[in-house]
N, C-alpha and C. Protein backbone atom coordinates (compact mmCIF):
# COMPACT_ATOMS: atom_id res chain seq x y z
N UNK A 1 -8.11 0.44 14.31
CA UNK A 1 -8.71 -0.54 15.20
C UNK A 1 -7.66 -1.27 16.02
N UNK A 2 -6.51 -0.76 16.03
CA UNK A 2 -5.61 -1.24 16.91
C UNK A 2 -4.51 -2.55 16.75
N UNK A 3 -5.33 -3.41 17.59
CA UNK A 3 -5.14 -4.96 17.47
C UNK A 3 -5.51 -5.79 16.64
N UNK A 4 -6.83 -5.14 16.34
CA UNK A 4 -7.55 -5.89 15.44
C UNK A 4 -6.95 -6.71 14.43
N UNK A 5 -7.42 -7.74 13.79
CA UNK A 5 -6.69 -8.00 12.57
C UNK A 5 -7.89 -7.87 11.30
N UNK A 6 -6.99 -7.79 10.27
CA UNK A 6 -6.06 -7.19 9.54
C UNK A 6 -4.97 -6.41 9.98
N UNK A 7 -6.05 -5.17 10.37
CA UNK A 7 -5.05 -4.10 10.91
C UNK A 7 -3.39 -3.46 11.14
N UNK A 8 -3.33 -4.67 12.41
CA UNK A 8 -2.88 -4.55 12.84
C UNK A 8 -1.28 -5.17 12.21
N UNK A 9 -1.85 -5.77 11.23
CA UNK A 9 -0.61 -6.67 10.72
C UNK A 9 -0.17 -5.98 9.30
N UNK A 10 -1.73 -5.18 8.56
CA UNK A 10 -1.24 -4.61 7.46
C UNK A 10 -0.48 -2.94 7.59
N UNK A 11 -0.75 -2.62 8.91
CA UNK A 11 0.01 -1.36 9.03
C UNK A 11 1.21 -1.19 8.81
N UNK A 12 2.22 -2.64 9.23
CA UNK A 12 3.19 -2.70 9.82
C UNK A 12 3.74 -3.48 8.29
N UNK A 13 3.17 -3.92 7.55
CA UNK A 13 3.41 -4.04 6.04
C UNK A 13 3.32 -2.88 5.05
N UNK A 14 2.56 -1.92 5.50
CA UNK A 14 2.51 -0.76 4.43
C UNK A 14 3.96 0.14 5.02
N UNK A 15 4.49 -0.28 6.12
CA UNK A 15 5.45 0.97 6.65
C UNK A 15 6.13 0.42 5.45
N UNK A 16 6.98 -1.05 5.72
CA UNK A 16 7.87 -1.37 5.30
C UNK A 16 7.68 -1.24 3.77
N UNK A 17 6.45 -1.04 2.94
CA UNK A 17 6.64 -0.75 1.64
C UNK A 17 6.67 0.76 1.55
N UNK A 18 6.37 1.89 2.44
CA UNK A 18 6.53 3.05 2.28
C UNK A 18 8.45 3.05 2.22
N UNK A 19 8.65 2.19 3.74
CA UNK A 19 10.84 2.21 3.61
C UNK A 19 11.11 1.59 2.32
N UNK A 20 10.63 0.93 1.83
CA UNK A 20 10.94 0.18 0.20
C UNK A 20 11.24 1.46 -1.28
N UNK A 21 9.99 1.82 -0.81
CA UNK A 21 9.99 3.29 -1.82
C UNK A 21 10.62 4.10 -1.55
N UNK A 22 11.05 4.89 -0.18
CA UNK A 22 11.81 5.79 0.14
C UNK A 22 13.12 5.20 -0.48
N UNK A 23 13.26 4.36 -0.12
CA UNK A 23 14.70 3.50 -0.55
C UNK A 23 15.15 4.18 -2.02
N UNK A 24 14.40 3.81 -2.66
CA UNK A 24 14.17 3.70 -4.23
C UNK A 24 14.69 4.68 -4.68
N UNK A 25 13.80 6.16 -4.07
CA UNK A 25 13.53 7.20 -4.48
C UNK A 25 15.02 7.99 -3.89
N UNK A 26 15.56 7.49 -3.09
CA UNK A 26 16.85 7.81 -2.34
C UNK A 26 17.80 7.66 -3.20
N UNK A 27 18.01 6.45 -3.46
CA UNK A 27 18.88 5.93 -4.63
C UNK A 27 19.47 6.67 -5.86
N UNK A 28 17.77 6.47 -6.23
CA UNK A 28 17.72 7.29 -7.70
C UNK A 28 17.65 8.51 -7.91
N UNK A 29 17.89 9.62 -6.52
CA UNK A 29 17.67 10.80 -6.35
C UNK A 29 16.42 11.43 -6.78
N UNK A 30 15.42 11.15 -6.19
CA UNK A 30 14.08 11.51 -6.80
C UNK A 30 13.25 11.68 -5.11
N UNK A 31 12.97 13.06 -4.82
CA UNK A 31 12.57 13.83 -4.28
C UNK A 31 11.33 12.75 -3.48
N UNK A 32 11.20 12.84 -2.00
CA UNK A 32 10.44 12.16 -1.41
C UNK A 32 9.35 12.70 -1.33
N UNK A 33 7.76 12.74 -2.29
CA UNK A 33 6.69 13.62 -1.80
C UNK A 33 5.97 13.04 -0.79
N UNK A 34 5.37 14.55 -0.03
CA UNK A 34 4.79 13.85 1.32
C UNK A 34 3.89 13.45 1.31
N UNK A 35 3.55 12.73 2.06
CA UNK A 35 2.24 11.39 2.31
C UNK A 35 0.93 12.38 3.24
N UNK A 36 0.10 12.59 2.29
CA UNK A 36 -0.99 13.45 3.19
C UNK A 36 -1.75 11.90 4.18
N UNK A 37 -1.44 10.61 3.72
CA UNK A 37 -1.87 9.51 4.85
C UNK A 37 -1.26 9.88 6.47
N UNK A 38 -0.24 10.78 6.62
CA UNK A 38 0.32 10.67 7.66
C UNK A 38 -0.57 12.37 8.30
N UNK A 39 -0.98 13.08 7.71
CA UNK A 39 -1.65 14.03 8.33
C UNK A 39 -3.39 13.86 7.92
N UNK A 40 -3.72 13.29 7.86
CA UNK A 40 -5.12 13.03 7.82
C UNK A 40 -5.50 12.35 8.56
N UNK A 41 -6.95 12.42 9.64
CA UNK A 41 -7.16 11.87 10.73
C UNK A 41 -8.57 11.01 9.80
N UNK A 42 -8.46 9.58 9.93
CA UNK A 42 -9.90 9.21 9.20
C UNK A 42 -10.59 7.69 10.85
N UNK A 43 -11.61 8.03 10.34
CA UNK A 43 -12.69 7.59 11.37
C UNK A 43 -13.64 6.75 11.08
N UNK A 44 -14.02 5.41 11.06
CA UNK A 44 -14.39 4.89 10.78
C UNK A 44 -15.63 4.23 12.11
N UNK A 45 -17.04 3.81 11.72
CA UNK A 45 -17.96 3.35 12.47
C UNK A 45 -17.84 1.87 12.57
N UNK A 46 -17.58 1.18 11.64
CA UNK A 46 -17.61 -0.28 11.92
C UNK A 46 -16.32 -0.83 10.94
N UNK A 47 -16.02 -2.03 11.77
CA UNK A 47 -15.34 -2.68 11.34
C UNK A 47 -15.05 -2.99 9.82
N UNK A 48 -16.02 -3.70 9.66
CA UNK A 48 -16.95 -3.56 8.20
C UNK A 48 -16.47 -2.65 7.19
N UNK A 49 -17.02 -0.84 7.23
CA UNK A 49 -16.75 0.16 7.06
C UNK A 49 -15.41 0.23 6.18
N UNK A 50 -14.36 -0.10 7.62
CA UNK A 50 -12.94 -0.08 7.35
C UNK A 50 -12.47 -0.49 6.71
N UNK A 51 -12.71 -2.07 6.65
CA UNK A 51 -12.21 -3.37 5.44
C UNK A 51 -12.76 -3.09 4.12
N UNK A 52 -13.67 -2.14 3.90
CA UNK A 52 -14.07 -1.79 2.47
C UNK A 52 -13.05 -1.02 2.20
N UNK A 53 -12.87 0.04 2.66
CA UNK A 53 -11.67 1.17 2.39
C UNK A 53 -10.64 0.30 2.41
N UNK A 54 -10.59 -0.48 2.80
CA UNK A 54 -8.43 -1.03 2.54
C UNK A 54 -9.15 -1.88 1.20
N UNK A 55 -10.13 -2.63 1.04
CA UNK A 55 -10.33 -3.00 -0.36
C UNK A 55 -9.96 -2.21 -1.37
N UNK A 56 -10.45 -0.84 -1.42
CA UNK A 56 -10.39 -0.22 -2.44
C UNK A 56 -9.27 0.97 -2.15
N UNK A 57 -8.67 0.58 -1.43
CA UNK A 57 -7.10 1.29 -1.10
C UNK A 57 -6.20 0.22 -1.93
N UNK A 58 -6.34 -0.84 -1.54
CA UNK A 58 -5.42 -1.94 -2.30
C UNK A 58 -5.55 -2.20 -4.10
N UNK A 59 -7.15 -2.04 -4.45
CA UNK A 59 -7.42 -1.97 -5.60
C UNK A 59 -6.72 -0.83 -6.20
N UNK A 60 -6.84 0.60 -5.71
CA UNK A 60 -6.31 1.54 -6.14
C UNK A 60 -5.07 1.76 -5.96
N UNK A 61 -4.03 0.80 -5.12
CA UNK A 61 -2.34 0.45 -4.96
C UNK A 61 -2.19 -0.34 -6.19
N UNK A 62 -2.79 -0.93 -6.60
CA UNK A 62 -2.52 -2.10 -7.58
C UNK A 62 -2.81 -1.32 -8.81
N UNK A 63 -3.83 -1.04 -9.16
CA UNK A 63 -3.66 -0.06 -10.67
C UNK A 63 -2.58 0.92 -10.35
N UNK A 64 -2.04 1.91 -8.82
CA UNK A 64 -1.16 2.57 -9.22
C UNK A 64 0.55 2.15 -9.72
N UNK A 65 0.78 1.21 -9.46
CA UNK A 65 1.71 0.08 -9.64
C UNK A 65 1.73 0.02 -11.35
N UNK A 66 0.40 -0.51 -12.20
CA UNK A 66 0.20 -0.64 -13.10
C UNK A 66 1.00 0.55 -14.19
N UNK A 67 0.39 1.63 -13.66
CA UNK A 67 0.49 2.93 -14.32
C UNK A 67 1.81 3.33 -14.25
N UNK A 68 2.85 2.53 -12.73
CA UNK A 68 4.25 2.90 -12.36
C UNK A 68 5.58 1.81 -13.91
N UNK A 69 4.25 1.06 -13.87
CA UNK A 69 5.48 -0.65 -14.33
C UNK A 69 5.01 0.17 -16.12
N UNK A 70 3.96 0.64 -16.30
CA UNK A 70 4.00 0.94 -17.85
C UNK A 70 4.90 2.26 -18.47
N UNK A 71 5.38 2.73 -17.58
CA UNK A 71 5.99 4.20 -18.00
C UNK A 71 7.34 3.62 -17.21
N UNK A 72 7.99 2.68 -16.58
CA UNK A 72 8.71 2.38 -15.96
C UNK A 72 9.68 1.41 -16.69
N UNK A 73 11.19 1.58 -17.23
CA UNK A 73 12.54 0.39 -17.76
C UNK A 73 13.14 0.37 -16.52
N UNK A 74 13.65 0.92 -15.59
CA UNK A 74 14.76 0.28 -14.34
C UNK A 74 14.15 -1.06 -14.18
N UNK A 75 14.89 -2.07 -14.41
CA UNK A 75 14.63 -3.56 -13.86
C UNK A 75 14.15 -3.17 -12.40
N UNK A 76 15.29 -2.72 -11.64
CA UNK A 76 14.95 -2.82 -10.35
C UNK A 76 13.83 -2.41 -9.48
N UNK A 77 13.34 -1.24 -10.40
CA UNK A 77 12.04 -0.60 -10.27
C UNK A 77 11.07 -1.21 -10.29
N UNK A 78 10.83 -1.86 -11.50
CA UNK A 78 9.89 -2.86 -11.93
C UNK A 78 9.66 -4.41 -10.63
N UNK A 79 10.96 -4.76 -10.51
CA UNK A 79 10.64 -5.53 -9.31
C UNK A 79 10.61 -5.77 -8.28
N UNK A 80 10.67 -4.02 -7.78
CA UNK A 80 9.89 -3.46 -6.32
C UNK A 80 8.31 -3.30 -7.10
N UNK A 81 7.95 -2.55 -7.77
CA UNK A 81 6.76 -2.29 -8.06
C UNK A 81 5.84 -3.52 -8.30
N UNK A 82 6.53 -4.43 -8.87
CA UNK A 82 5.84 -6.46 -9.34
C UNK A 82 5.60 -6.40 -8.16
N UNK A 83 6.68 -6.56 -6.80
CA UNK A 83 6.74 -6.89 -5.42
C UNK A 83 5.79 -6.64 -5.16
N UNK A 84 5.61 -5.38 -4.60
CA UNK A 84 4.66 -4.18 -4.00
C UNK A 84 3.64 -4.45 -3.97
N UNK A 85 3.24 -4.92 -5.63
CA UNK A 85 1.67 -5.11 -5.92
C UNK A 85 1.09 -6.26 -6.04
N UNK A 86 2.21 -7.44 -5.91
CA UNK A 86 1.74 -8.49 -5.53
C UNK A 86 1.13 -9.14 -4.31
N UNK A 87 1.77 -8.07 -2.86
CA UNK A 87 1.32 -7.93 -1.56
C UNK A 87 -0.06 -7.57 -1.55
N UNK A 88 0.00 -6.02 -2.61
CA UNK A 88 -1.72 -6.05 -1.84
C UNK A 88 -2.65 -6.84 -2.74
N UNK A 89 -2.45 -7.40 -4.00
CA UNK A 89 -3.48 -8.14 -4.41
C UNK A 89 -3.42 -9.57 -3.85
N UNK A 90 -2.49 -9.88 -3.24
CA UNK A 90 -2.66 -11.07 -3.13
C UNK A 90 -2.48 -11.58 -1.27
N UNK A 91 -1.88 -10.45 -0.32
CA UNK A 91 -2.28 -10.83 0.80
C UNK A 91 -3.25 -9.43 1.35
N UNK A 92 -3.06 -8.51 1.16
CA UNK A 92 -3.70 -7.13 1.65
C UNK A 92 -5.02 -7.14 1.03
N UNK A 93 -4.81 -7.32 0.00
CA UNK A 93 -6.77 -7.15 -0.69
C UNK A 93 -7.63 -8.32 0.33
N UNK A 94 -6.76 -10.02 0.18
CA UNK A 94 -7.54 -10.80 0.37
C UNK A 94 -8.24 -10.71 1.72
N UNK A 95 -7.12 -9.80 2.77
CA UNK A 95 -7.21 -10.05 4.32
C UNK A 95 -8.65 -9.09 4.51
N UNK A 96 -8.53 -7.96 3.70
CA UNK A 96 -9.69 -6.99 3.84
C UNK A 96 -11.02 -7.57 3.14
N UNK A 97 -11.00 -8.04 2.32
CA UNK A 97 -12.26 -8.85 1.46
C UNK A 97 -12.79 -9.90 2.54
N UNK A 98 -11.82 -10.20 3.49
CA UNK A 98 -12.50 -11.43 4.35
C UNK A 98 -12.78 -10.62 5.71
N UNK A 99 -12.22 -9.72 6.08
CA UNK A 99 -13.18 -8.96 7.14
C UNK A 99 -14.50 -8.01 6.68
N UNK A 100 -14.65 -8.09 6.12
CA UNK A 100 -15.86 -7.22 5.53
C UNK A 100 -17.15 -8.15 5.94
């Protein structure tokens, strides 16, 4: 949706946690898998519509976090992943729960 907000502000927050992870995964020598988000074309009818899907994009960022921090000892890991998932539950979930 462009300009829109959320949108427009959480795109430009998910890059910088995709460069966060690349980071990581650079570091620690651990193979970058590719993001089928970047070859998938998705389409949405209403506004509405959209802000449900980043709801339950963010819900499902946040349990994957969960599943990362329980099988996960690198400190540093752990507090990119705390980071990470504190964004979308606490500004990314909320921004989409209020455009809906």
């Amino acid at each position: 949706f462009g300009s829109v907000i959320p949108f427009s502000t959480i795109v430009q927050a998910e890059q910088q946690h995709v460069n966060v992870l690349v980071m990581q995964a650079e570091k620690y020598g651990v193979e970058v898998p590719a993001n089928p988000g970047l070859t998938t074309s998705i389409s949405f009818s209403t506004i509405e519509e959209a802000c449900q899907v980043g709801v339950d994009a963010e819900t499902a960022d946040a349990a994957l976090y969960d599943g990362l921090m329980a099988v996960t000892e690198n400190a540093s890991l752990l507090r990119v992943y705390s980071n990470l998932q504190s964004a979308s539950l606490n500004s990314h979930l909320p921004a989409f729960e209020a455009c809906r």
